[in-house]
Structure formats: structure tokens, C-alpha cells
Protein backbone atom coordinates (compact mmCIF):
# COMPACT_ATOMS: atom_id res chain seq x y z
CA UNK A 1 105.89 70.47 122.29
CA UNK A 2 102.21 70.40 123.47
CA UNK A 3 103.01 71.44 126.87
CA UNK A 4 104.86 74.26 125.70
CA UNK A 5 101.98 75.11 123.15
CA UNK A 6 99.39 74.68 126.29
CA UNK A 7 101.34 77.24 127.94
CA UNK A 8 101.60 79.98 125.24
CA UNK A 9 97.84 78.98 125.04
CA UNK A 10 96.78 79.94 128.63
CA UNK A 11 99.56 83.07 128.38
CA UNK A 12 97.69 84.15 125.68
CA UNK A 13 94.02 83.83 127.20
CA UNK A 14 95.72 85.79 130.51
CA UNK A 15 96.86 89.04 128.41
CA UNK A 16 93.68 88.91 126.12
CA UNK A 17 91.58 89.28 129.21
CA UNK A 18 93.80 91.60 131.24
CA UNK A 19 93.21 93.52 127.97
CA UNK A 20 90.01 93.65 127.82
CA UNK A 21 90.06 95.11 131.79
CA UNK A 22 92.27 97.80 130.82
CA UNK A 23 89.87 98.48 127.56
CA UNK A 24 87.42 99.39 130.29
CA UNK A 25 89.48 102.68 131.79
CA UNK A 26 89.29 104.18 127.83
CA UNK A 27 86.14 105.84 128.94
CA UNK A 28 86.72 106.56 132.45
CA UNK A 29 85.55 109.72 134.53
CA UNK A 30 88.14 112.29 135.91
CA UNK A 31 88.78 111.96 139.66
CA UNK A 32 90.33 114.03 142.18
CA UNK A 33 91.94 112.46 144.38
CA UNK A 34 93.78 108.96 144.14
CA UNK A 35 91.97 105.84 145.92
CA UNK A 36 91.46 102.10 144.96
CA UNK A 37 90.71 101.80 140.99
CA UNK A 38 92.67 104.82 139.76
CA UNK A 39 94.25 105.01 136.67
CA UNK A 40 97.24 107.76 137.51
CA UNK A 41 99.06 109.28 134.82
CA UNK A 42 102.43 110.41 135.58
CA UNK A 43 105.72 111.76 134.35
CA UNK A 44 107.32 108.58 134.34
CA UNK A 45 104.17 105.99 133.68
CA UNK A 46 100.68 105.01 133.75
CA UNK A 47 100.25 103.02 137.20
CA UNK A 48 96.90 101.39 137.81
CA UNK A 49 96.19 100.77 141.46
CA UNK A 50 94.58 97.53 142.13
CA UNK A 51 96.02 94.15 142.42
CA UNK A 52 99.39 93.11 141.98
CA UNK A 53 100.24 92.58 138.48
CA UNK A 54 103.01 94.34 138.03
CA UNK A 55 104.30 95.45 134.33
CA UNK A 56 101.38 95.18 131.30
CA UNK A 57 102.21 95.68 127.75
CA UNK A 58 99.25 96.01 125.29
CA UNK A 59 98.61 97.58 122.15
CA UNK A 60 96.98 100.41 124.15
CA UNK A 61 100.20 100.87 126.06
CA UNK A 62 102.43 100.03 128.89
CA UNK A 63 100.85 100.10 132.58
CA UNK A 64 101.83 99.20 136.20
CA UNK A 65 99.47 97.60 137.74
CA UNK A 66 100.28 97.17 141.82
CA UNK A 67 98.11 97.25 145.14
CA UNK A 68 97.32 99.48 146.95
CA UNK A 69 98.83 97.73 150.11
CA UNK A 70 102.34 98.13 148.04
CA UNK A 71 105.22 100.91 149.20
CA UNK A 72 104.05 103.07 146.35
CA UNK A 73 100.50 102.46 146.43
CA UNK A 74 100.39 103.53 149.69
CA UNK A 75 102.31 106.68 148.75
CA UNK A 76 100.12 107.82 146.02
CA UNK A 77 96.76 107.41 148.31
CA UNK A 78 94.59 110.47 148.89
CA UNK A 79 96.97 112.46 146.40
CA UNK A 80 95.44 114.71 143.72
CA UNK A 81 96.70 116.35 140.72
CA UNK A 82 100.15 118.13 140.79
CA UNK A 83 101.24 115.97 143.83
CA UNK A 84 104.73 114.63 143.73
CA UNK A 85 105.69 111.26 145.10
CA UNK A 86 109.54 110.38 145.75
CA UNK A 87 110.32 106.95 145.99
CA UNK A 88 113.51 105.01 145.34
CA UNK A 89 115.40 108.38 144.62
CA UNK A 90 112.32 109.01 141.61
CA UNK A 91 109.79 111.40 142.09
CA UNK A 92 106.40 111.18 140.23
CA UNK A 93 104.40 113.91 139.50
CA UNK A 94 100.81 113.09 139.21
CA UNK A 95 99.71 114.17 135.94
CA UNK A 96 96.23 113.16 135.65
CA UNK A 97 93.59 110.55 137.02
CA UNK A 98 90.85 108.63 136.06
């Protein structure tokens, strides 16, 4: 029962700071072009490019949080507004980014 309460402890300290990172991109300027640190906003979802995270859920919203070394990271580099990405038979329209 401790360990299990330890656990949901240090879960809980892990989310509440990854929250607090994301807090951070609330007031973030508009960029053009996509590069390490974007926040893209797309048809399908809000990716973050930075580490490997993967999924978030907070009460701000869901994010997906991947490198910029992954397949789709490297797809979205250097692309700007109105650019469409296909990958794994989904294409992602580029939205916005921040």
C-alpha cells in the first residue's frame, strides 16, 4: 500500500510539473516556420516538438509532445503555416504555431 501510494505520489509531482512547462506556451509569440520548441496546432492535434514524451493530458488540453529526431518531427521541420504533412496514411495541416 505505501509503495503504491509512493508511486501515485511521484506520478503526481511528474504531471504537476510537465504542467507547469506547458503553462509557459499560454503566452507564446507567433512563429513562422516550425523548428525546435514549437507549439504546432493542427487539424488533428496540438504537437509540441521537444523531447519525447509522448501523449499529455492536462486541464489546458491534450498535447503530443515528441522530438524532433522522431519520423514526424522530422517531417514537420522548416514547415510554415498551411503546410500539409502525410504520415501513416494522415495528413496534418499546420494550422498555427507558436
Amino acid at each position: 500500500m505505501q509503495i503504491a501510494q509512493q508511486q501515485l505520489e511521484t506520478q503526481l509531482m511528474q504531471q504537476n510539473n510537465l504542467l507547469s512547462q506547458l503553462k509557459r506556451f499560454q503566452n507564446a509569440r507567433i512563429k513562422q516556420q516550425v523548428s525546435a520548441g514549437a507549439m504546432i496546432f493542427s487539424n488533428h492535434e496540438v504537437i509540441y516538438l521537444s523531447i519525447g514524451l509522448g501523449e499529455i493530458n492536462s486541464p489546458m488540453g491534450d498535447y503530443l509532445v515528441i522530438s524532433i529526431g522522431s519520423p514526424l518531427g522530422r517531417l514537420f521541420l522548416d514547415k510554415t503555416v498551411g503546410d500539409q504533412i502525410n504520415f501513416n496514411k494522415r495528413i496534418y495541416k499546420i494550422e498555427s504555431i507558436c
